[in-house]
PDB file of N, CA and C in Angstrom:
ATOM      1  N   UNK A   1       0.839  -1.179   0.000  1.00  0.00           N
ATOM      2  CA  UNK A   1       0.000   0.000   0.000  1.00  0.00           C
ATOM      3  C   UNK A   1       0.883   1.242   0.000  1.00  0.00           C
ATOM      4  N   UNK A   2       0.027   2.803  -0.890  1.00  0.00           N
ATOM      5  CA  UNK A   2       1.340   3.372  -0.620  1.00  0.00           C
ATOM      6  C   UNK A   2       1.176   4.411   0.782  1.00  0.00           C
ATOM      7  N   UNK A   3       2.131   4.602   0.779  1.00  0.00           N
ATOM      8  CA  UNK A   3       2.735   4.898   2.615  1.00  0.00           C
ATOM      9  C   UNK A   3       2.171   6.490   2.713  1.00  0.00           C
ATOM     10  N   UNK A   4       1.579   7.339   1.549  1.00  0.00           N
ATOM     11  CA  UNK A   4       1.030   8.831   1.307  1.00  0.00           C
ATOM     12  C   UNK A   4      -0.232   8.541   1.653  1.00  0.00           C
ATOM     13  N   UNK A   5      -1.226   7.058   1.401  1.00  0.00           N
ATOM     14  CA  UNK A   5      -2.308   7.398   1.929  1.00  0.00           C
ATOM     15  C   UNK A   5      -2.699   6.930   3.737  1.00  0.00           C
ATOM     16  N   UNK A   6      -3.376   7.828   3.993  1.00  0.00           N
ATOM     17  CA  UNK A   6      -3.692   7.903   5.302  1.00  0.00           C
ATOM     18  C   UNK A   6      -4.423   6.611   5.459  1.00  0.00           C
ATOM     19  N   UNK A   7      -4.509   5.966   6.954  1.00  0.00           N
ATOM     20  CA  UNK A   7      -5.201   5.066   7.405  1.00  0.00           C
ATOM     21  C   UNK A   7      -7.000   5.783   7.531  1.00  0.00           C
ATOM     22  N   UNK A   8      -6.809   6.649   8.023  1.00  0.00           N
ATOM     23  CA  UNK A   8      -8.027   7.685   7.763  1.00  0.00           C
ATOM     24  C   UNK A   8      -8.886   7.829   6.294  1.00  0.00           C
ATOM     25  N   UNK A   9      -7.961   8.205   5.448  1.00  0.00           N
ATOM     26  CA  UNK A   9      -8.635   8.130   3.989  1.00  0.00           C
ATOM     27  C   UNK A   9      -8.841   6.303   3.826  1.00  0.00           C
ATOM     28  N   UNK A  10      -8.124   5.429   3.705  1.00  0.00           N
ATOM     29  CA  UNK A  10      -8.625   4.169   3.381  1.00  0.00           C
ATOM     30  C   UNK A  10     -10.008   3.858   3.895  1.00  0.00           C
ATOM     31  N   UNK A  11     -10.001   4.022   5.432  1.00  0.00           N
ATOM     32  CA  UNK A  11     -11.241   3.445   6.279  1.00  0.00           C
ATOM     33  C   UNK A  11     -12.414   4.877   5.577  1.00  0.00           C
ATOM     34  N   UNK A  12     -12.156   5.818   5.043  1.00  0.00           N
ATOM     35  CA  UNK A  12     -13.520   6.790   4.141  1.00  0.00           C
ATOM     36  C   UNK A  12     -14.016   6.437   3.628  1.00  0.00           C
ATOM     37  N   UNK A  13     -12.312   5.699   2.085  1.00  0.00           N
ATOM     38  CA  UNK A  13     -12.683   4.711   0.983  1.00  0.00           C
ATOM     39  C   UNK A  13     -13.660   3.445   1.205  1.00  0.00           C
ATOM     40  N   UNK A  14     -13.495   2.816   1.933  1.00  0.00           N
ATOM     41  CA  UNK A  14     -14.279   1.726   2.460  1.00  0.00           C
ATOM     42  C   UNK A  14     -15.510   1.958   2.650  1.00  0.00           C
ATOM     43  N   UNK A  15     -15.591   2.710   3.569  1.00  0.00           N
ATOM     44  CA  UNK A  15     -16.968   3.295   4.207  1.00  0.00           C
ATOM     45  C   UNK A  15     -18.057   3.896   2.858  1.00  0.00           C
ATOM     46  N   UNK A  16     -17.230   4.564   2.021  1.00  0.00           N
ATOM     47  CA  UNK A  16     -18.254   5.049   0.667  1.00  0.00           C
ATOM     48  C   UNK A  16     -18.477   3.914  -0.015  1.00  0.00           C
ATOM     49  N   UNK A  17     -17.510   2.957   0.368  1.00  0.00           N
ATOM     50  CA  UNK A  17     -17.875   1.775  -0.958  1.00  0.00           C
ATOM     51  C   UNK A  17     -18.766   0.461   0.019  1.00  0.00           C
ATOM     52  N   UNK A  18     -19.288   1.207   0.851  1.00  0.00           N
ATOM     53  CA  UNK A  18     -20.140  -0.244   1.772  1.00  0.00           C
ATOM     54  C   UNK A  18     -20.093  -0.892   2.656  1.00  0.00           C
ATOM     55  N   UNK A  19     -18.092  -0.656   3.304  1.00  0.00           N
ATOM     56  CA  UNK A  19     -17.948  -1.479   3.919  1.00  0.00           C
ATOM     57  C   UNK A  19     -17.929  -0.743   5.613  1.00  0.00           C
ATOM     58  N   UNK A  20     -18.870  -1.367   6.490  1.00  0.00           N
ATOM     59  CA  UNK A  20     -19.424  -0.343   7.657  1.00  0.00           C
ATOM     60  C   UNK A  20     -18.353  -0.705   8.895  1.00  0.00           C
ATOM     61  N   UNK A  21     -18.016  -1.975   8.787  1.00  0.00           N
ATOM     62  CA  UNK A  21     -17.471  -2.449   9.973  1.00  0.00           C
ATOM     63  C   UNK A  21     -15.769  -2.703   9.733  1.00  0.00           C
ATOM     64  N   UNK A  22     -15.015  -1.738  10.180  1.00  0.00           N
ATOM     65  CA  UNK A  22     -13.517  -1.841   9.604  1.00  0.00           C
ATOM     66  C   UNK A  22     -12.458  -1.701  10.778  1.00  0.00           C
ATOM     67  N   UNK A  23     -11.678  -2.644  10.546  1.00  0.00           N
ATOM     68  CA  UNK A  23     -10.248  -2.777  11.711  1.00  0.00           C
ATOM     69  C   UNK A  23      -9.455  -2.170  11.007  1.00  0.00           C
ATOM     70  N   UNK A  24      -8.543  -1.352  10.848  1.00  0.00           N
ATOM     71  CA  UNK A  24      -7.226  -0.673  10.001  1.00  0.00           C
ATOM     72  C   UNK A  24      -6.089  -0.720  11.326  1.00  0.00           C
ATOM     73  N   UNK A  25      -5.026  -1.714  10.306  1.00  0.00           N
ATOM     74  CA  UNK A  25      -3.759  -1.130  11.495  1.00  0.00           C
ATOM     75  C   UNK A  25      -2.600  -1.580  10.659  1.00  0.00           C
ATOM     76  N   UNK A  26      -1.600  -0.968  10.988  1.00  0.00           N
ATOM     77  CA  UNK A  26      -0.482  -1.477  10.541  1.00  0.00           C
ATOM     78  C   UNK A  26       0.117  -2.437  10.885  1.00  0.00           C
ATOM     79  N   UNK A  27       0.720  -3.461   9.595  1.00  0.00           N
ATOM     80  CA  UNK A  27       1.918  -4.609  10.216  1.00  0.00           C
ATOM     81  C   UNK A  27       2.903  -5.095   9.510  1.00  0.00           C
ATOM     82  N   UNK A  28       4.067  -5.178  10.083  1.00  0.00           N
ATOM     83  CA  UNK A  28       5.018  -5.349   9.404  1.00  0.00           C
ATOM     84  C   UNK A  28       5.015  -6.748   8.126  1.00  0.00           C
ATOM     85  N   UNK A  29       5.484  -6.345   6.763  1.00  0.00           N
ATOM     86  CA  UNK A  29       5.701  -7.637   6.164  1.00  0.00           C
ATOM     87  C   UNK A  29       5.959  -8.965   6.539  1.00  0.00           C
ATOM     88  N   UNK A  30       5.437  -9.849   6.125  1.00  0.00           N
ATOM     89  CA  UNK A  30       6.106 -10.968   6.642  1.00  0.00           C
ATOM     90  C   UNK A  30       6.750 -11.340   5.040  1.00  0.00           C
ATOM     91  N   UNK A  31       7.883 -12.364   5.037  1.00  0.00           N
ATOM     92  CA  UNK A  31       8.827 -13.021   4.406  1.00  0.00           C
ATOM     93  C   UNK A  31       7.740 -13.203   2.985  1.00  0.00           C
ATOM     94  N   UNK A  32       6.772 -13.918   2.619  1.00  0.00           N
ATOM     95  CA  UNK A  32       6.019 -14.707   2.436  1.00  0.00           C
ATOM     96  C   UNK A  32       5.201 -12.841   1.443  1.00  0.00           C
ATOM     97  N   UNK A  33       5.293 -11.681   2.124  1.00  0.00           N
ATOM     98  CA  UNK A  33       4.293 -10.527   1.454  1.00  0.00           C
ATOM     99  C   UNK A  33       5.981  -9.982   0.451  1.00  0.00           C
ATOM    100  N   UNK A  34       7.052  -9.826   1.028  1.00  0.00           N
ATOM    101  CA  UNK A  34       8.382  -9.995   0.667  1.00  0.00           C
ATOM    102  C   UNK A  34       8.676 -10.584  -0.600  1.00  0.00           C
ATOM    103  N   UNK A  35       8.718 -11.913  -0.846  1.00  0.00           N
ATOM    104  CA  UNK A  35       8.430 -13.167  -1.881  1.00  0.00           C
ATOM    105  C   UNK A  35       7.929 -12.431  -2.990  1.00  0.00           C
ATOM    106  N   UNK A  36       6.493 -12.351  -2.764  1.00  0.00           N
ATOM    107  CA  UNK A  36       5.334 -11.980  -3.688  1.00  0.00           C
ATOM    108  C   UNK A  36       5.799 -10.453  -4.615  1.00  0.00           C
ATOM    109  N   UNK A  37       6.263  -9.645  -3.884  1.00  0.00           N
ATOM    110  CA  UNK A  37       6.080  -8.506  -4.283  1.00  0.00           C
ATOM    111  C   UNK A  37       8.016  -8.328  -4.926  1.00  0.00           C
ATOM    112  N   UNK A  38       8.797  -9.074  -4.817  1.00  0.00           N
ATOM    113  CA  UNK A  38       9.937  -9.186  -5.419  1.00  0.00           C
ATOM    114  C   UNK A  38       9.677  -9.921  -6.647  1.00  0.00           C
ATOM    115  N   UNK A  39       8.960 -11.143  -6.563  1.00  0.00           N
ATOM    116  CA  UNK A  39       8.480 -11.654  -7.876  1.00  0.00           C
ATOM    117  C   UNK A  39       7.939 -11.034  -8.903  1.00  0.00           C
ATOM    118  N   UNK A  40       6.633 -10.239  -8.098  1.00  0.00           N
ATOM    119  CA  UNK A  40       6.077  -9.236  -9.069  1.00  0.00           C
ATOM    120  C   UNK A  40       6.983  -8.474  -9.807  1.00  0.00           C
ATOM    121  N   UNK A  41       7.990  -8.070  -9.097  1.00  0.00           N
ATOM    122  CA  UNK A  41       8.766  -6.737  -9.951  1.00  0.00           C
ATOM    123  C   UNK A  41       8.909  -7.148 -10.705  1.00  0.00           C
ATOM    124  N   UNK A  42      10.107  -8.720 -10.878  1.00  0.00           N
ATOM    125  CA  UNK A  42      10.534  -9.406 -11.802  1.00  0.00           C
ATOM    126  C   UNK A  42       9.785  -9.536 -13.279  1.00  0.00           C
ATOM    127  N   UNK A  43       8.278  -9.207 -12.654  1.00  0.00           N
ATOM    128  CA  UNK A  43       7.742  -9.774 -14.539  1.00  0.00           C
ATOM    129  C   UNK A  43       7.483  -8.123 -15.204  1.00  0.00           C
ATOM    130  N   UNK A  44       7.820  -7.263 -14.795  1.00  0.00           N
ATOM    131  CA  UNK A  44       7.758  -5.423 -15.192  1.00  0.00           C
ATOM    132  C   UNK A  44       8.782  -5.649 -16.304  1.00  0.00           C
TER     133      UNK A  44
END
């Protein structure tokens, strides 16, 4: 996610699009979100 939008604006986004009941918090990557998103680059 990028790190400019607010936890505030996401849980808005949500809220306009339906969704009423929302937990937002931050957490660190794990190995495994790491993996995925190094792979991804690879196919750019």
């Amino acid at each position: 996610m990028d790190e400019n939008v607010s936890l505030d604006q996401v849980r808005n986004d949500l809220i306009e699009d339906g969704f009423s009941e929302i937990d937002l918090r931050p957490i660190l990557p794990s190995l495994e979100d790491v993996f995925v998103t190094l792979t991804n680059n690879l196919k750019d």
